[in-house]
N, C-alpha and C. Protein backbone atom coordinates (compact mmCIF):
# COMPACT_ATOMS: atom_id res chain seq x y z
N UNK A 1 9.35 -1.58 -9.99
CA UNK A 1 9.06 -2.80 -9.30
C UNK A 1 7.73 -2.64 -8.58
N UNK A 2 6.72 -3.92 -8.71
CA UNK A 2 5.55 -3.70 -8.13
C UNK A 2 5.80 -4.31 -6.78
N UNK A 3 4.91 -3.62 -5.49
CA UNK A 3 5.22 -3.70 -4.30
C UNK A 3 3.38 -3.54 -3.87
N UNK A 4 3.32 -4.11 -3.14
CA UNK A 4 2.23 -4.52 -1.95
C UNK A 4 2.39 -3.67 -1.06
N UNK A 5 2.27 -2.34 -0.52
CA UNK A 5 1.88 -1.23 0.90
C UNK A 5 0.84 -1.62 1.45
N UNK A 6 1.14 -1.80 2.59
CA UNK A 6 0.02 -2.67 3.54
C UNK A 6 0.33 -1.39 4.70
N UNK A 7 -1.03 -1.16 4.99
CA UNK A 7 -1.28 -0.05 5.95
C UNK A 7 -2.31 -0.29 7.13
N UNK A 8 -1.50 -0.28 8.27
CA UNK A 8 -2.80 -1.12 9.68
C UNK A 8 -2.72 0.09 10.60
N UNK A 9 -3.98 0.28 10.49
CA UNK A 9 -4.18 1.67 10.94
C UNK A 9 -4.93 1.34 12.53
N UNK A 10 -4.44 1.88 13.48
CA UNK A 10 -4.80 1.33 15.08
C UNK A 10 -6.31 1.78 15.09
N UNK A 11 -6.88 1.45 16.25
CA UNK A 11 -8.54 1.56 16.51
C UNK A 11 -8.46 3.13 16.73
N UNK A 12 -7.67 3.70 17.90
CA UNK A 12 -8.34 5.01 18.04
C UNK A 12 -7.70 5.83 17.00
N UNK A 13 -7.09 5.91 16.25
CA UNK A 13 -6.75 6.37 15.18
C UNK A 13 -7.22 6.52 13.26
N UNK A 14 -8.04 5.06 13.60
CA UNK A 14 -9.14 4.83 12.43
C UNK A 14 -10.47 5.08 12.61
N UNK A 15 -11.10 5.37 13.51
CA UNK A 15 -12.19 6.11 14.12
C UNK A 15 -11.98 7.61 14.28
N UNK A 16 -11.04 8.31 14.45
CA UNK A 16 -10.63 9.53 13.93
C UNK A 16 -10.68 9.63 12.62
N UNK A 17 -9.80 9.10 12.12
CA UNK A 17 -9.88 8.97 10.39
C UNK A 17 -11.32 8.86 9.35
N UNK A 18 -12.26 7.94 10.07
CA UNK A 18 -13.64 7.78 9.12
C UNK A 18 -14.34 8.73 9.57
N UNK A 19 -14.27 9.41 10.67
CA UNK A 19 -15.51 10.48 10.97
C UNK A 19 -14.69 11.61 10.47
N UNK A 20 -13.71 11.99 9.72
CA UNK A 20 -13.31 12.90 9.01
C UNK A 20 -14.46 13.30 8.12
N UNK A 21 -15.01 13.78 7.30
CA UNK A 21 -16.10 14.03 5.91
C UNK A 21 -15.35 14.14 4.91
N UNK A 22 -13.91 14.42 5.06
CA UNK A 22 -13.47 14.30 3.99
C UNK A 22 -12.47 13.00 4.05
N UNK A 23 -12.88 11.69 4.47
CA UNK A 23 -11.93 10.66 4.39
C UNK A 23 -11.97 10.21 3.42
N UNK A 24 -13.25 9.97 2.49
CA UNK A 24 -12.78 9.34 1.06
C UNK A 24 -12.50 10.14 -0.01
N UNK A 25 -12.95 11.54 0.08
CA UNK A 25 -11.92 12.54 -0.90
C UNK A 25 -10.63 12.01 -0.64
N UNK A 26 -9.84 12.58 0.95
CA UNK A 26 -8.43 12.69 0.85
C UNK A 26 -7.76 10.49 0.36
N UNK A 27 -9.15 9.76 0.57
CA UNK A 27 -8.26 8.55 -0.02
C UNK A 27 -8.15 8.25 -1.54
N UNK A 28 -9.39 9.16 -1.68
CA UNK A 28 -9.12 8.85 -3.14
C UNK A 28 -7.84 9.97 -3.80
N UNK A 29 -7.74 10.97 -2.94
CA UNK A 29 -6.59 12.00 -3.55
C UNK A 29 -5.61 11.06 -3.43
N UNK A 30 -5.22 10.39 -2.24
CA UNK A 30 -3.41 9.66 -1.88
C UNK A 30 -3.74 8.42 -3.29
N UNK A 31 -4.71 7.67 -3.37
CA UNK A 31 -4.56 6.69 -4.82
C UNK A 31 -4.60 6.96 -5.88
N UNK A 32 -5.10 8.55 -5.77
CA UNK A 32 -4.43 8.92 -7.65
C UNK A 32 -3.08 9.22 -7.84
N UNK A 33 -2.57 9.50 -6.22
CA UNK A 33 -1.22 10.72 -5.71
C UNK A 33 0.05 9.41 -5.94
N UNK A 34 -0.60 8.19 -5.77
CA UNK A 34 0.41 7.30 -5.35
C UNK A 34 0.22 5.83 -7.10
N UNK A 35 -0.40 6.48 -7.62
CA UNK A 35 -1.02 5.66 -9.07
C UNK A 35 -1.35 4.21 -8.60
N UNK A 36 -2.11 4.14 -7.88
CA UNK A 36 -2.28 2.35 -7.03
C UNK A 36 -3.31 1.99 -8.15
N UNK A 37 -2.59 0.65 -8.17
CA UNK A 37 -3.21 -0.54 -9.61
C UNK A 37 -4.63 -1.03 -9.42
N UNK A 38 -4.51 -1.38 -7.76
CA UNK A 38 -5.72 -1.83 -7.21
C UNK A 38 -5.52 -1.63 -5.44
N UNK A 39 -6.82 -1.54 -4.79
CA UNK A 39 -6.52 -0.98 -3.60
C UNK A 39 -7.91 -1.94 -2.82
N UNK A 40 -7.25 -2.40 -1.61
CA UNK A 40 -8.14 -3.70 -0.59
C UNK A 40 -8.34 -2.95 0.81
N UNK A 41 -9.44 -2.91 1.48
CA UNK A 41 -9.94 -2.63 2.65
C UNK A 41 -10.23 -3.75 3.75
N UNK A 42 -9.80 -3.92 4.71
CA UNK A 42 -10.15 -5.02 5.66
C UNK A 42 -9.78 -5.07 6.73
N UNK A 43 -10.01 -5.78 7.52
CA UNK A 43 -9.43 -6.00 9.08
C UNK A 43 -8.70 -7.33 9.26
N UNK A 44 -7.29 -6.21 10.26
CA UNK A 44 -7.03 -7.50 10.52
C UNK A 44 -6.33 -7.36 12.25
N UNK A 45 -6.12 -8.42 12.89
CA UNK A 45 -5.94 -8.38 14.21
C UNK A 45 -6.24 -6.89 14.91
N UNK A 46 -7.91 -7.05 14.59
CA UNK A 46 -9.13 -6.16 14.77
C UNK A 46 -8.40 -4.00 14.86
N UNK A 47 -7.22 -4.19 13.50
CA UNK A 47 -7.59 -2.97 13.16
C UNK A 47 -7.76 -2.51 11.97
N UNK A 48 -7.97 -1.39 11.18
CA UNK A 48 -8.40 -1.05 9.99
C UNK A 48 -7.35 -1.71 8.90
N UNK A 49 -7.41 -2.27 7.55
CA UNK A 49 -5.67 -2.42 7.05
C UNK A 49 -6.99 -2.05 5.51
N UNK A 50 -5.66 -1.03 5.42
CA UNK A 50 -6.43 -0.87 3.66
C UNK A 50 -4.68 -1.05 3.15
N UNK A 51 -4.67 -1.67 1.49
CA UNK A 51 -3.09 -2.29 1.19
C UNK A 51 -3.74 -2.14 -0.78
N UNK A 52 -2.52 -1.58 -0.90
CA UNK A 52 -2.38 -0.93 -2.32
C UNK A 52 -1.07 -1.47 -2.91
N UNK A 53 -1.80 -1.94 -4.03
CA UNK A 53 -0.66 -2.06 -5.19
C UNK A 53 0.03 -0.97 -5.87
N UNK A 54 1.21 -1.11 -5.87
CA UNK A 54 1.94 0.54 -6.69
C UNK A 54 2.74 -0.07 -7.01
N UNK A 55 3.38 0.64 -8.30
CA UNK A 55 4.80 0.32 -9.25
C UNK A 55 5.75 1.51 -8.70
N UNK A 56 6.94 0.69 -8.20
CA UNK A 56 7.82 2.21 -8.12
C UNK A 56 9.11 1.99 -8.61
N UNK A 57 9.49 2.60 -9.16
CA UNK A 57 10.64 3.02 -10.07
C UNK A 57 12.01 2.97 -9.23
N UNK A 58 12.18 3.97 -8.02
CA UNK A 58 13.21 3.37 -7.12
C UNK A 58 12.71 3.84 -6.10
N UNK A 59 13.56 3.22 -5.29
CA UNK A 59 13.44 3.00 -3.67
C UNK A 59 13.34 4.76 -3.31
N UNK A 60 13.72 5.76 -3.60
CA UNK A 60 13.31 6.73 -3.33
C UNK A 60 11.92 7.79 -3.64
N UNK A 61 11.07 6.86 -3.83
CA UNK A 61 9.80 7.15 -4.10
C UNK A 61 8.95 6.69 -2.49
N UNK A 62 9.76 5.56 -1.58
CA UNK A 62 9.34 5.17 -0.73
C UNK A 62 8.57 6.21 0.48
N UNK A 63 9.23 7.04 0.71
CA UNK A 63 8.92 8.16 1.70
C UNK A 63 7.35 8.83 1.05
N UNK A 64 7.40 9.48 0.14
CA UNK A 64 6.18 9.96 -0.61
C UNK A 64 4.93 8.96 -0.53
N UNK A 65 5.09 7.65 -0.52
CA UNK A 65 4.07 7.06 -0.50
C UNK A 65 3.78 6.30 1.08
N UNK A 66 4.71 6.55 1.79
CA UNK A 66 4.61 6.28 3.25
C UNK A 66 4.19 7.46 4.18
N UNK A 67 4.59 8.07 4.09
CA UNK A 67 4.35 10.10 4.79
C UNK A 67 3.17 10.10 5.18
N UNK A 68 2.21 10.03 3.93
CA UNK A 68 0.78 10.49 4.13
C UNK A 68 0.17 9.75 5.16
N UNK A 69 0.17 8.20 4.48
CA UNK A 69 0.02 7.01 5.58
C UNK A 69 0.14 7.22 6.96
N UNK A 70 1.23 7.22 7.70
CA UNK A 70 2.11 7.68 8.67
C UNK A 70 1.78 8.71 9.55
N UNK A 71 1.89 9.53 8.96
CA UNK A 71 0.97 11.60 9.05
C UNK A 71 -0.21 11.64 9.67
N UNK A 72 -1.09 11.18 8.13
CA UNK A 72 -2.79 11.42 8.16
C UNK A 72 -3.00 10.34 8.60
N UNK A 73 -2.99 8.98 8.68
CA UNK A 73 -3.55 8.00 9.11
C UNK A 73 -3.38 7.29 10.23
N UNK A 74 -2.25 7.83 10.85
CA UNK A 74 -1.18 7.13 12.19
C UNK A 74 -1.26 5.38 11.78
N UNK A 75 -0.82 5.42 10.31
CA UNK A 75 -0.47 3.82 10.19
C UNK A 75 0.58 3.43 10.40
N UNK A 76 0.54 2.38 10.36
CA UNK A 76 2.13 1.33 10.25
C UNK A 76 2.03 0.77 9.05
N UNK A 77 3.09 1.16 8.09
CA UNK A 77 3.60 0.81 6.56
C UNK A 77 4.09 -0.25 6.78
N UNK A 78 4.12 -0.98 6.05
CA UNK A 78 4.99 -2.21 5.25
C UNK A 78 4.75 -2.06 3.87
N UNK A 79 6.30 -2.36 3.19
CA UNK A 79 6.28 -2.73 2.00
C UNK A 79 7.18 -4.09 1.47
N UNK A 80 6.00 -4.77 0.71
CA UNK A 80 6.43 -5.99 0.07
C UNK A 80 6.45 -5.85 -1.37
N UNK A 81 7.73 -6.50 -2.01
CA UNK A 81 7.79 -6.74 -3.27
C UNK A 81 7.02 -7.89 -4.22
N UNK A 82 6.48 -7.84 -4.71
CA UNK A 82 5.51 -8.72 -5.46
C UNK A 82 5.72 -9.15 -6.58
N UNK A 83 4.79 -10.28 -7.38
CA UNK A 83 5.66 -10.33 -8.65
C UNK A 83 4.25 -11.13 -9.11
N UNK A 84 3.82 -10.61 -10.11
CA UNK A 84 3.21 -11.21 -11.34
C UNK A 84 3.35 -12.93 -11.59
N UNK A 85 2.17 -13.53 -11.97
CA UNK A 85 2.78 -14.84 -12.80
C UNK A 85 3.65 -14.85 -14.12
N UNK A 86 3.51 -13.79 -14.50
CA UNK A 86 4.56 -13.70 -15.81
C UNK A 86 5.56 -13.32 -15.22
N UNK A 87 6.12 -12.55 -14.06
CA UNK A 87 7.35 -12.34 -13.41
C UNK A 87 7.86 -13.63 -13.07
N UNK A 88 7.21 -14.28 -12.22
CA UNK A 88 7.48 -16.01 -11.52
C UNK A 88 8.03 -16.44 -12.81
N UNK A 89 7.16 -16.58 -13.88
CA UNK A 89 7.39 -17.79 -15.05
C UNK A 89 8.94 -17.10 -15.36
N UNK A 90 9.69 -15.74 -15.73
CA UNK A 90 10.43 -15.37 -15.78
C UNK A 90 11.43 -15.80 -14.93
N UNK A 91 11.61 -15.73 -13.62
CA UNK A 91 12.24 -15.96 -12.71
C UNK A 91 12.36 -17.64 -12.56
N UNK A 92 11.64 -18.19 -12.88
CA UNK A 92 11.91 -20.22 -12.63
C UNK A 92 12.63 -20.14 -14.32
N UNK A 93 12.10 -19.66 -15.20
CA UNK A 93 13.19 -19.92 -16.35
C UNK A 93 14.69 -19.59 -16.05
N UNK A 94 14.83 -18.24 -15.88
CA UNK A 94 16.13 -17.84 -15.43
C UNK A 94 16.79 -18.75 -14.47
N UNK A 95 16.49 -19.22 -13.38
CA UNK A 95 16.75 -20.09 -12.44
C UNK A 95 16.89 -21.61 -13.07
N UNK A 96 16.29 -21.81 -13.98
CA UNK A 96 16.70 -23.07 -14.92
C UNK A 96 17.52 -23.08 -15.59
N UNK A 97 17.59 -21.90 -16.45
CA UNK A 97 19.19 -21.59 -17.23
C UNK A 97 20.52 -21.39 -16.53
N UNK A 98 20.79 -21.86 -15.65
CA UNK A 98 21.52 -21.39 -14.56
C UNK A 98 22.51 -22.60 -14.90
């Protein structure tokens, strides 16, 4: 199931994080670590939020891709389930055959 990880990383904690030298090695290590489809950087209610697409198989994959986050980044995780327009078109058919 594809899911949306949205990661809001606080001010004094993301200013730690970028003056690391190795912050975009270790981000690019967690998005090969975590196979993200596509990955967004931005702000929002003025703190860092970077939010990655990932497919996960089951709910016990959740921890592995939250940890690092959590750990190294002092974020706050959320995960949302998402769905494709070919998922939707799936789901209003099914819901019509009903």
């Amino acid at each position: 199931m594809r899911f949306i990880v949205r990661a809001k990383i606080p001010t004094e904690a993301g200013n730690k994080m970028v003056k690391n030298p190795k912050f975009i090695q270790n981000l690019e290590e967690y998005i090969n670590k975590v196979k993200s489809e596509a990955n967004y950087f931005f702000e929002a209610d003025g703190n860092r939020v970077l939010v990655f697409v990932v497919n996960m198989d089951s709910v016990d994959m959740i921890p592995s891709i939250a940890e690092p986050l959590f750990q190294e980044m002092g974020a706050n995780v959320e995960f949302h389930p998402v769905m494709s327009l070919d998922d939707l078109k799936k789901a209003i058919q099914h819901m019509n055959n009903q």
